[in-house]
Every structure is written in C-alpha cells, then in structure tokens.
N, C-alpha and C. Protein backbone atom coordinates (compact mmCIF):
# COMPACT_ATOMS: atom_id res chain seq x y z
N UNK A 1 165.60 218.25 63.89
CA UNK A 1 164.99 217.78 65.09
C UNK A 1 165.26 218.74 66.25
N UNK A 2 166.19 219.29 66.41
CA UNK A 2 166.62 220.32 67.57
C UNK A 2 166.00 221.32 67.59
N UNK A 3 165.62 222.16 66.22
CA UNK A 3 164.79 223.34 65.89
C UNK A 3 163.50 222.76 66.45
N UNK A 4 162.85 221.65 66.45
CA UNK A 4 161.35 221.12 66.59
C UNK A 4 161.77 221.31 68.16
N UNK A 5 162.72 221.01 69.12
CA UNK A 5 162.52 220.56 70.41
C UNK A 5 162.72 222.33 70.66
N UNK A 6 163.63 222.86 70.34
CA UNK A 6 163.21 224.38 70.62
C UNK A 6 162.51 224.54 70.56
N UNK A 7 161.45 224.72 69.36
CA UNK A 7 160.32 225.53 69.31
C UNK A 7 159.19 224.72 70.39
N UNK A 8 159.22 223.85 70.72
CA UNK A 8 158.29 223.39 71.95
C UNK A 8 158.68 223.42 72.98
N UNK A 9 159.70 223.85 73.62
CA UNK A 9 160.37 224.00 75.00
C UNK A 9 159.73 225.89 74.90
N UNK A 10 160.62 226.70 74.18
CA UNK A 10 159.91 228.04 73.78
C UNK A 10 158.32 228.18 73.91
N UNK A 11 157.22 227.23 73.32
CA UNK A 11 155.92 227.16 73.26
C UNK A 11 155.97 226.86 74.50
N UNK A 12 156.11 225.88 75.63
CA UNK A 12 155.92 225.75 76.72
C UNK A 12 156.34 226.58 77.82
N UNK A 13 156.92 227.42 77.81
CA UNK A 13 157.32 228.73 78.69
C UNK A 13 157.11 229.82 77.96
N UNK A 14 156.44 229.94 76.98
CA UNK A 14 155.45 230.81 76.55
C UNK A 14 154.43 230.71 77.10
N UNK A 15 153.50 229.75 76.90
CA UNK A 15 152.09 229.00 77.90
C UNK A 15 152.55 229.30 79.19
N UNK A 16 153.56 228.88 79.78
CA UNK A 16 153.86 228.76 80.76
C UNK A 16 153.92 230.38 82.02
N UNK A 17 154.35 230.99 80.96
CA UNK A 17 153.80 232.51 81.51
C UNK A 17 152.62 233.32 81.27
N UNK A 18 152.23 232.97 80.03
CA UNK A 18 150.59 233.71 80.43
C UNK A 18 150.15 232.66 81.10
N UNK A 19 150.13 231.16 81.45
CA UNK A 19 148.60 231.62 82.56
C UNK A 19 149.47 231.37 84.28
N UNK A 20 150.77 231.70 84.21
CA UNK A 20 151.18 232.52 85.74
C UNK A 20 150.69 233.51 86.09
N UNK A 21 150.22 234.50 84.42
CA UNK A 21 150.27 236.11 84.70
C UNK A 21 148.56 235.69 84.68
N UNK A 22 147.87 234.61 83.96
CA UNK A 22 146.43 235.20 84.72
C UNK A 22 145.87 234.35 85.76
N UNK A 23 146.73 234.22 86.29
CA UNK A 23 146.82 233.13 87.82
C UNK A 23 146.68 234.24 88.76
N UNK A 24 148.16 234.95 88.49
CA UNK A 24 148.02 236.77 89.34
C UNK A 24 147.25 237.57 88.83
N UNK A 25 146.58 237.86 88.39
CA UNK A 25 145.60 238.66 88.16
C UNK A 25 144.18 237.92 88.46
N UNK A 26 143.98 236.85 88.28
CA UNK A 26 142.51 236.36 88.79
C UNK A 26 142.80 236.48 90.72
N UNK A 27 143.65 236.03 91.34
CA UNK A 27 143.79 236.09 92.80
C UNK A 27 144.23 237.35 93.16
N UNK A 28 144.96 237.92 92.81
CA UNK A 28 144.90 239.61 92.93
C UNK A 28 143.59 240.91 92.36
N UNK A 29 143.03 240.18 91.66
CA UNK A 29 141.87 240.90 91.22
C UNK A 29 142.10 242.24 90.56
N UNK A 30 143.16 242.21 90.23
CA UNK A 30 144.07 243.39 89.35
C UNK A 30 144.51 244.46 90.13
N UNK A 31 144.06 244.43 91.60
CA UNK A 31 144.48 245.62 92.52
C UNK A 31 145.70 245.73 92.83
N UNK A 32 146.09 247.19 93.03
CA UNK A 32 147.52 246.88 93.96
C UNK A 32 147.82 246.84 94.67
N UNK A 33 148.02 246.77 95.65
CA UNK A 33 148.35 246.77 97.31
C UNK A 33 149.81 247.49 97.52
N UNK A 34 149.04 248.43 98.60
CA UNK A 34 149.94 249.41 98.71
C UNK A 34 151.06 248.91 100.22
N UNK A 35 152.20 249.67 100.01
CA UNK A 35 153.36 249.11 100.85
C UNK A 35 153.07 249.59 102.15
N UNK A 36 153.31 248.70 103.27
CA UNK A 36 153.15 249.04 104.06
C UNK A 36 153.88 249.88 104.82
N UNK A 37 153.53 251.16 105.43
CA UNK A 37 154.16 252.37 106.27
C UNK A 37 155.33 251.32 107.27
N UNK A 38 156.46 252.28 107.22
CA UNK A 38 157.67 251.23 108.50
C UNK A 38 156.98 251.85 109.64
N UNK A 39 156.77 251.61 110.95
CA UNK A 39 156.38 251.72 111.66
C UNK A 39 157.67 252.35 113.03
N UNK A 40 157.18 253.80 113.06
CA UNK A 40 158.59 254.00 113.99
C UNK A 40 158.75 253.39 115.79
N UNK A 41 159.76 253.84 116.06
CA UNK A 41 159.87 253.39 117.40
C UNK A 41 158.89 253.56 118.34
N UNK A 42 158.85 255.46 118.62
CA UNK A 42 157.73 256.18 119.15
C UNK A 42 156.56 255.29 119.08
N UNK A 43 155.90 254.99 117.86
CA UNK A 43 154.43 254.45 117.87
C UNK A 43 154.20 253.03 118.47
N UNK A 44 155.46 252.60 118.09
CA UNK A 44 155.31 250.74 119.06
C UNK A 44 155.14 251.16 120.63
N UNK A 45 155.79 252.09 121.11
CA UNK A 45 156.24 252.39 122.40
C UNK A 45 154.34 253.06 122.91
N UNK A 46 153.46 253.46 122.04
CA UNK A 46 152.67 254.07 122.32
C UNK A 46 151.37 253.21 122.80
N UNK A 47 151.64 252.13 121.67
CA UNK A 47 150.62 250.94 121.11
C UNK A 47 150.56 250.06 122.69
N UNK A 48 151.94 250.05 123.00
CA UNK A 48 152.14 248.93 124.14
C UNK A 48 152.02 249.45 125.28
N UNK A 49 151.67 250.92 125.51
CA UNK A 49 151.48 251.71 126.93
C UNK A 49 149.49 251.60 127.09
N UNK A 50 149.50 250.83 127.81
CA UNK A 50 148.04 250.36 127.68
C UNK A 50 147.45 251.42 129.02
N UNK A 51 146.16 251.82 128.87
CA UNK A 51 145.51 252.73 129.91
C UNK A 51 145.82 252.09 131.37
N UNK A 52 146.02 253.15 132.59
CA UNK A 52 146.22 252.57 133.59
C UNK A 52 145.11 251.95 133.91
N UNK A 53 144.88 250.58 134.65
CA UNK A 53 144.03 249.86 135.25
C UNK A 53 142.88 250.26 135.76
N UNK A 54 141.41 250.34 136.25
CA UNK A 54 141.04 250.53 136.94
C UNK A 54 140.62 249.84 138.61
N UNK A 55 140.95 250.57 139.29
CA UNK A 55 140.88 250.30 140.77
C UNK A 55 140.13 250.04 141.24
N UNK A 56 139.54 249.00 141.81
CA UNK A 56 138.32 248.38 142.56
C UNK A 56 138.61 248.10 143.94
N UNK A 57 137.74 248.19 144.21
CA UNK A 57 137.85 248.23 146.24
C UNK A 57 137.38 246.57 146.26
N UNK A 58 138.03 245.74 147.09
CA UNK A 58 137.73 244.36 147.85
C UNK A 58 136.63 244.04 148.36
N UNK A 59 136.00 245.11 148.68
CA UNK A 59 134.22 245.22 149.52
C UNK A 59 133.08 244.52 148.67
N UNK A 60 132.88 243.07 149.48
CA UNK A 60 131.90 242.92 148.63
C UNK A 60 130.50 243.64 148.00
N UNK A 61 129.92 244.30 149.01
CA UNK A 61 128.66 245.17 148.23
C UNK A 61 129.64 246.33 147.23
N UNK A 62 130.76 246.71 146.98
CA UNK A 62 130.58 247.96 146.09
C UNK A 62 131.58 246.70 145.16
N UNK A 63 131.81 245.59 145.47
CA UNK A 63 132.10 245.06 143.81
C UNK A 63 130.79 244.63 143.46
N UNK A 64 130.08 243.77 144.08
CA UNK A 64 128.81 243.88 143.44
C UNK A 64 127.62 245.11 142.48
N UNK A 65 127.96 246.28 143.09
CA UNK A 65 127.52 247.51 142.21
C UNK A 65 128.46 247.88 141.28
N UNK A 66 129.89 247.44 141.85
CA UNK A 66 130.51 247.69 139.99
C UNK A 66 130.27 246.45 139.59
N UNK A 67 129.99 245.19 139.66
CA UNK A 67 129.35 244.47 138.51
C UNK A 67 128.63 244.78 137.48
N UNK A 68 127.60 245.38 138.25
CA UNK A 68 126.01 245.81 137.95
C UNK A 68 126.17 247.55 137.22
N UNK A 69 127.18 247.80 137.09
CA UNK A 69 127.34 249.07 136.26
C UNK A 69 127.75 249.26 135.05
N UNK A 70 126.94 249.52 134.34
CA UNK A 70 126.99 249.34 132.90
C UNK A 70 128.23 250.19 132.18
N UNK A 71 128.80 251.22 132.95
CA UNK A 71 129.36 252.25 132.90
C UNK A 71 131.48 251.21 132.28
N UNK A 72 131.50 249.90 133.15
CA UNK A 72 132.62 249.72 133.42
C UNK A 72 132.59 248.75 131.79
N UNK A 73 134.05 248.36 131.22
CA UNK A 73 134.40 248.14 129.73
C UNK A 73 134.16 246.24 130.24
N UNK A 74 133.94 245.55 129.32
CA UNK A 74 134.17 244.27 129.49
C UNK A 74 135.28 243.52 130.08
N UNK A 75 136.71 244.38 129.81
CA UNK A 75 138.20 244.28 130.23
C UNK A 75 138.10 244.44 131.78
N UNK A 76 137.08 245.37 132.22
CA UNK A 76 137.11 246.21 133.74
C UNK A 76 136.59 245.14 134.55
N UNK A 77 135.19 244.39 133.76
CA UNK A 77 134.58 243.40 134.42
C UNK A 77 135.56 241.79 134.16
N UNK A 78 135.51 241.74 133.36
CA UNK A 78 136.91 240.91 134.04
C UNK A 78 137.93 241.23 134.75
N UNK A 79 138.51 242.06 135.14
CA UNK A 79 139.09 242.53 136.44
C UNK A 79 138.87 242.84 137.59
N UNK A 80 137.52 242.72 137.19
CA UNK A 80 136.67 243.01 138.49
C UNK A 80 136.31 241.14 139.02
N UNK A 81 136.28 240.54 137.98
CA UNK A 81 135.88 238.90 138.21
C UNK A 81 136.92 238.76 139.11
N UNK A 82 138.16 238.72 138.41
CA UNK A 82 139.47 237.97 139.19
C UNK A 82 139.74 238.63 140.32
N UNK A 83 139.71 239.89 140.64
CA UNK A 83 139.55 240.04 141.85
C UNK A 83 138.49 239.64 143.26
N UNK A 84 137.16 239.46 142.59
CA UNK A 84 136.41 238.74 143.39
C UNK A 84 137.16 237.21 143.79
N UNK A 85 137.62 236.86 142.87
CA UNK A 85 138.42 235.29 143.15
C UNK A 85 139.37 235.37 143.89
N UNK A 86 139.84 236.09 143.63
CA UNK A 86 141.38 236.33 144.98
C UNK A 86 140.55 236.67 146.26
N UNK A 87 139.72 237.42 146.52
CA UNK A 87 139.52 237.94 147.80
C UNK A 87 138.53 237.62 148.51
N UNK A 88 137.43 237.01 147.42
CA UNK A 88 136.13 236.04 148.11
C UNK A 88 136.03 234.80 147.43
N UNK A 89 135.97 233.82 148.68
CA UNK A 89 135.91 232.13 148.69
C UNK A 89 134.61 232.26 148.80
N UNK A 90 134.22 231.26 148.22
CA UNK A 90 132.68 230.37 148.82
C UNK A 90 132.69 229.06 149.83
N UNK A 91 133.98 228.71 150.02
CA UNK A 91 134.03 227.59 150.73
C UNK A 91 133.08 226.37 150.61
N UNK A 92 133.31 225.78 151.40
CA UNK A 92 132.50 223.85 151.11
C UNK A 92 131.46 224.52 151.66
N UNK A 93 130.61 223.95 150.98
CA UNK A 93 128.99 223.36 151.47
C UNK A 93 128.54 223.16 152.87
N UNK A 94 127.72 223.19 153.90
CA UNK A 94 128.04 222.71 154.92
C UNK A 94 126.18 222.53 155.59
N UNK A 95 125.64 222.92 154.89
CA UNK A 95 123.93 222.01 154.52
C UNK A 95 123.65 222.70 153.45
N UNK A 96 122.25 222.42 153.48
CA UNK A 96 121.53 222.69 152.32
C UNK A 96 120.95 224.57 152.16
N UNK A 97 120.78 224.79 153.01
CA UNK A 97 120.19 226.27 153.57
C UNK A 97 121.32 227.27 153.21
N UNK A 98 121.44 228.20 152.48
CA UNK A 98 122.61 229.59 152.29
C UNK A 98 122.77 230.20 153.21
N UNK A 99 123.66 230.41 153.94
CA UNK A 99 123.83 231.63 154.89
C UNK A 99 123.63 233.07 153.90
N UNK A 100 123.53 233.99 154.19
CA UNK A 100 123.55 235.32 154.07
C UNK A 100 124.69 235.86 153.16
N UNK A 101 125.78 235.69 153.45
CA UNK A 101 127.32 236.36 153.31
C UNK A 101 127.18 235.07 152.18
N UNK A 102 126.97 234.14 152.21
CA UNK A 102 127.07 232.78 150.66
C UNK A 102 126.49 233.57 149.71
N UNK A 103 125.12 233.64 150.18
CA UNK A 103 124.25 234.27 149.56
C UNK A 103 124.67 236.13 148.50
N UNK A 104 125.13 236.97 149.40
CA UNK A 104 125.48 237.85 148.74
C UNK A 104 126.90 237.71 147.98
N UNK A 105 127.95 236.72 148.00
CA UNK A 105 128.84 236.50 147.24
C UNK A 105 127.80 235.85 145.96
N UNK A 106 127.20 235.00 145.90
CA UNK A 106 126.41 234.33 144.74
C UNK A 106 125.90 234.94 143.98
N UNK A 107 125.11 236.61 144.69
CA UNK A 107 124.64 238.08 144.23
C UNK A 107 125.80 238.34 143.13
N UNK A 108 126.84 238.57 143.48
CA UNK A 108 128.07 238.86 142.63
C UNK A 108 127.95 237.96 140.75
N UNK A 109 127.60 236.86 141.15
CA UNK A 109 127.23 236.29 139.95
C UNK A 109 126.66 236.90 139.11
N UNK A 110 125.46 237.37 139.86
CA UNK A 110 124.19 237.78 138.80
C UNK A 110 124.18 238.82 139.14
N UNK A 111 124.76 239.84 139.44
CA UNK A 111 125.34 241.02 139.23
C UNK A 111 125.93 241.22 137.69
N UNK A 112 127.19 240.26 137.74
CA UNK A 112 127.93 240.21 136.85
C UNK A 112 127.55 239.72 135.86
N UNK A 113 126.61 238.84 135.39
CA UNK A 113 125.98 237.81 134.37
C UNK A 113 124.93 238.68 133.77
N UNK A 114 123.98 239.93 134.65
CA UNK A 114 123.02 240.81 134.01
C UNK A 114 124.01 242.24 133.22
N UNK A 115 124.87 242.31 133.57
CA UNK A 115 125.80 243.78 132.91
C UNK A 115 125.81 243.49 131.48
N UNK A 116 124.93 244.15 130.82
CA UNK A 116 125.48 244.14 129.13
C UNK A 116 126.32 243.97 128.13
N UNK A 117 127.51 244.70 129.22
CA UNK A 117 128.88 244.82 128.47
C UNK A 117 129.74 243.64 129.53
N UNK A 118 128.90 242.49 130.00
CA UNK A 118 130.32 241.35 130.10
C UNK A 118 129.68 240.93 128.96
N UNK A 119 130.96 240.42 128.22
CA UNK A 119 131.38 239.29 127.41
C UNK A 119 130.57 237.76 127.73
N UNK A 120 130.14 236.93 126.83
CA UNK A 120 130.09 235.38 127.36
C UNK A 120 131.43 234.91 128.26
N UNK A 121 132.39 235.65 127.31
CA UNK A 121 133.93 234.75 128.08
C UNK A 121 133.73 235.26 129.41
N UNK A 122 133.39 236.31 129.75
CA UNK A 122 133.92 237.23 130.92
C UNK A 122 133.10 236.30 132.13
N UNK A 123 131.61 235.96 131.54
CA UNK A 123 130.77 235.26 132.61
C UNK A 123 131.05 233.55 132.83
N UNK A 124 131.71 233.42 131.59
CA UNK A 124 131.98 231.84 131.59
C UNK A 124 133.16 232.10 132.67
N UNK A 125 134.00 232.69 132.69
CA UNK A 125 135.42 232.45 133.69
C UNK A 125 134.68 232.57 134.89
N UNK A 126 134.10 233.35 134.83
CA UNK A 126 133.87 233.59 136.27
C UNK A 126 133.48 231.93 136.90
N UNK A 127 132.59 231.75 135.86
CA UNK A 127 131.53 230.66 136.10
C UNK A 127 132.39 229.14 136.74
N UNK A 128 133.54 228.91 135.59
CA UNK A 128 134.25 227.97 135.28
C UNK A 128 135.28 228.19 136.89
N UNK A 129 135.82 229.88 136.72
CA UNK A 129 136.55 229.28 138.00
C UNK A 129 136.14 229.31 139.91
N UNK A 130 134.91 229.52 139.90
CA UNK A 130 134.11 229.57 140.94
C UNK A 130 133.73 227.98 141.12
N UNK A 131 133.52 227.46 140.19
CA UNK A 131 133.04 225.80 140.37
C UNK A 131 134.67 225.24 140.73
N UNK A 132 136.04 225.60 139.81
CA UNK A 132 137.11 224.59 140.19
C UNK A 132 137.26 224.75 141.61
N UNK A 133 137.02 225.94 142.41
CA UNK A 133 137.61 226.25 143.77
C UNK A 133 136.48 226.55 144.74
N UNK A 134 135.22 226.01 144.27
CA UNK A 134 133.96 225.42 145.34
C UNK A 134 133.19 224.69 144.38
N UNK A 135 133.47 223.52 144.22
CA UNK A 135 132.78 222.21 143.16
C UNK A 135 131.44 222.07 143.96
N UNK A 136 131.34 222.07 145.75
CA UNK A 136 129.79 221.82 146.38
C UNK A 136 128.95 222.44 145.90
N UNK A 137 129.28 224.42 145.74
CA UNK A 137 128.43 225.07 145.22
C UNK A 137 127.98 225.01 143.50
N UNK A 138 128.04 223.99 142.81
CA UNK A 138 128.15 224.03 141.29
C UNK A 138 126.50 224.59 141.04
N UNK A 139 125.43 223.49 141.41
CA UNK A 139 124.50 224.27 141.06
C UNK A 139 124.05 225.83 141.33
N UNK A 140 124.13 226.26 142.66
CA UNK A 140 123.74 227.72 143.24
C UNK A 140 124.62 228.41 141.96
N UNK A 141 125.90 228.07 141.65
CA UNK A 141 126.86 229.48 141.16
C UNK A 141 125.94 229.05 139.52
N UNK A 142 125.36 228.23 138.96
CA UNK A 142 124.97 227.88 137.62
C UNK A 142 123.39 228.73 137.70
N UNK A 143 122.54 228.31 139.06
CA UNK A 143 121.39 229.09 139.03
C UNK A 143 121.56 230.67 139.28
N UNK A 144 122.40 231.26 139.66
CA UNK A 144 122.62 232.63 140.21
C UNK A 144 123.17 233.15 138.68
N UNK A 145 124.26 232.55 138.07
CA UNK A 145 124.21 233.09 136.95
C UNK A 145 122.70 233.12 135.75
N UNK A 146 122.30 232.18 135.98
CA UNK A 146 121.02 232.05 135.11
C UNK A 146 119.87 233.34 135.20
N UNK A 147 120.03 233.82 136.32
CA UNK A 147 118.78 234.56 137.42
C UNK A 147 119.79 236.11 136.73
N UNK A 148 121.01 236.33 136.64
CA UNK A 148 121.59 237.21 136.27
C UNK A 148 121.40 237.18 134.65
N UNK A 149 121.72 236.46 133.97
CA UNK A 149 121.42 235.88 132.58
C UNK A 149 119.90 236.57 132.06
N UNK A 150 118.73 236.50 133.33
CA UNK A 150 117.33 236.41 132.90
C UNK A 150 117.59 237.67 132.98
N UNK A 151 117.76 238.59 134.34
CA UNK A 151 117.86 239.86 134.15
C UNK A 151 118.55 240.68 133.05
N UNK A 152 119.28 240.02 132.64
CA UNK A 152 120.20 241.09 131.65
C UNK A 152 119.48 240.87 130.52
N UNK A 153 118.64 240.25 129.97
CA UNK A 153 117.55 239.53 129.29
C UNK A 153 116.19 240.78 129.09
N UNK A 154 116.08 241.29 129.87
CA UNK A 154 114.80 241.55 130.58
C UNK A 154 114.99 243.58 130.37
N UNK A 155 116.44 243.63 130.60
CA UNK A 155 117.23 245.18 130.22
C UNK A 155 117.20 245.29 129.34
N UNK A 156 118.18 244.18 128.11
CA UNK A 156 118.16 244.25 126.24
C UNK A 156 116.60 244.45 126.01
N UNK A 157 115.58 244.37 126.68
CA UNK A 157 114.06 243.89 125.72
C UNK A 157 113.55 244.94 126.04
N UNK A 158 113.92 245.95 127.30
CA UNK A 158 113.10 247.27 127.89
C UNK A 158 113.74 248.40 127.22
C-alpha cells in the first residue's frame, strides 16, 4: 500500500510540473526578457533636471498672442493658463453688456482653446478654474471657449 501512495504522490508532482512549465511558457510566450540595465546616479540626476521654464510677460495682449502661438509646447500653454489666473480676475458680473478689458480677458480663452497644441486638459483647467473664481461669468467663459474651439476647428481642416 505505501509503494501505491508513492507512486501517486510522485505522479502528482510529476503532473504537477509540466503544466507549471506550460503555464510559463504559454504567458511568457517562450521569450526572454532581458535584465534590466542598473541605472547610475549621473542619469537619475539628468532625468530630474527638467528644461528651464519658459518666461511669459503678465501683459494681457502678449499672453494672448502667446496663447495663439502654435510655436509654444502644451506644458508652456498651461503655464501660460495659470499665470493668466494669478494675474487676471474677471470679477462679478455687474450687467449684462461686457466692458472691453472683460472682453479681451475672455479673448484669452479663445486664444487658448484655438492653439493646436493645447491639450483638452490644458483648455478644460483653464475652463474649470475661471468658472470656480467668476461663477457670474460661466456662460461668456463656456461661449468664448467654444468660438476658440470653432477656430481651432477651422485651422485642423485648412
């Protein structure tokens, strides 16, 4: 009886390793994968030195033309967003009619919403944080992006 329970404990970790080994080979696909390089100090130190920033002037008409410049990286135009937020308010509502200076901050929108190279994210922040910190203006900042949206629309098709 002991010889019988051997030989089936043996048969079962026999079985038991071929189909481990074609368990690894069906999910490995028989390739090998090569080890990965250690990575020295120097190169972490290189990876994490990111290009210096680019510099934008506070002026609303020349952030509005770097909106509108196709030239700047998606990263640039979001840097260029958050700085419009720090340095130009839209303030409350105060009738129905735009002043001028409302008006060319709103430009900034669709400046920024027609540039090729923003991102959806890049135009959604803008979008999202222009409404938390002037909720009166929600529609104007939704139609100004739209009007920027159509234009950048209108560039991809020419």
């Amino acid at each position: 009886m002991s010889k019988l329970v051997m030989v089936g404990l043996f048969s079962v970790l026999a079985l038991f390793l071929v189909l481990s080994f074609i368990t690894y080979f069906a999910l490995s696909d028989g390739k090998k994968r090569p080890k990965k390089a250690k990575k020295s100090k120097k190169s972490k130190k290189k990876k994490e030195q990111a290009p210096p920033a680019k510099k934008f002037k506070s002026e609303l008409n020349q952030m509005i033309e770097e909106a509108a410049n196709r030239n700047n990286s998606d990263s640039e135009l979001k840097q260029l967003a958050k700085l419009f937020l720090q340095k130009h308010k839209l303030g409350s509502k105060t009738s129905k009619t735009l002043d001028d200076e409302t008006k060319n901050k709103l430009e900034f929108i669709s400046a920024l919403a027609s540039n090729t190279r923003a991102s959806a994210g890049t135009i959604s922040f803008l979008n999202q944080e222009l409404k938390r910190s002037s909720n009166s203006y929600r529609k104007e900042i939704d139609a100004y992006e739209q009007m920027g949206l159509a234009k950048r629309k209108i560039k991809e098709n020419a």
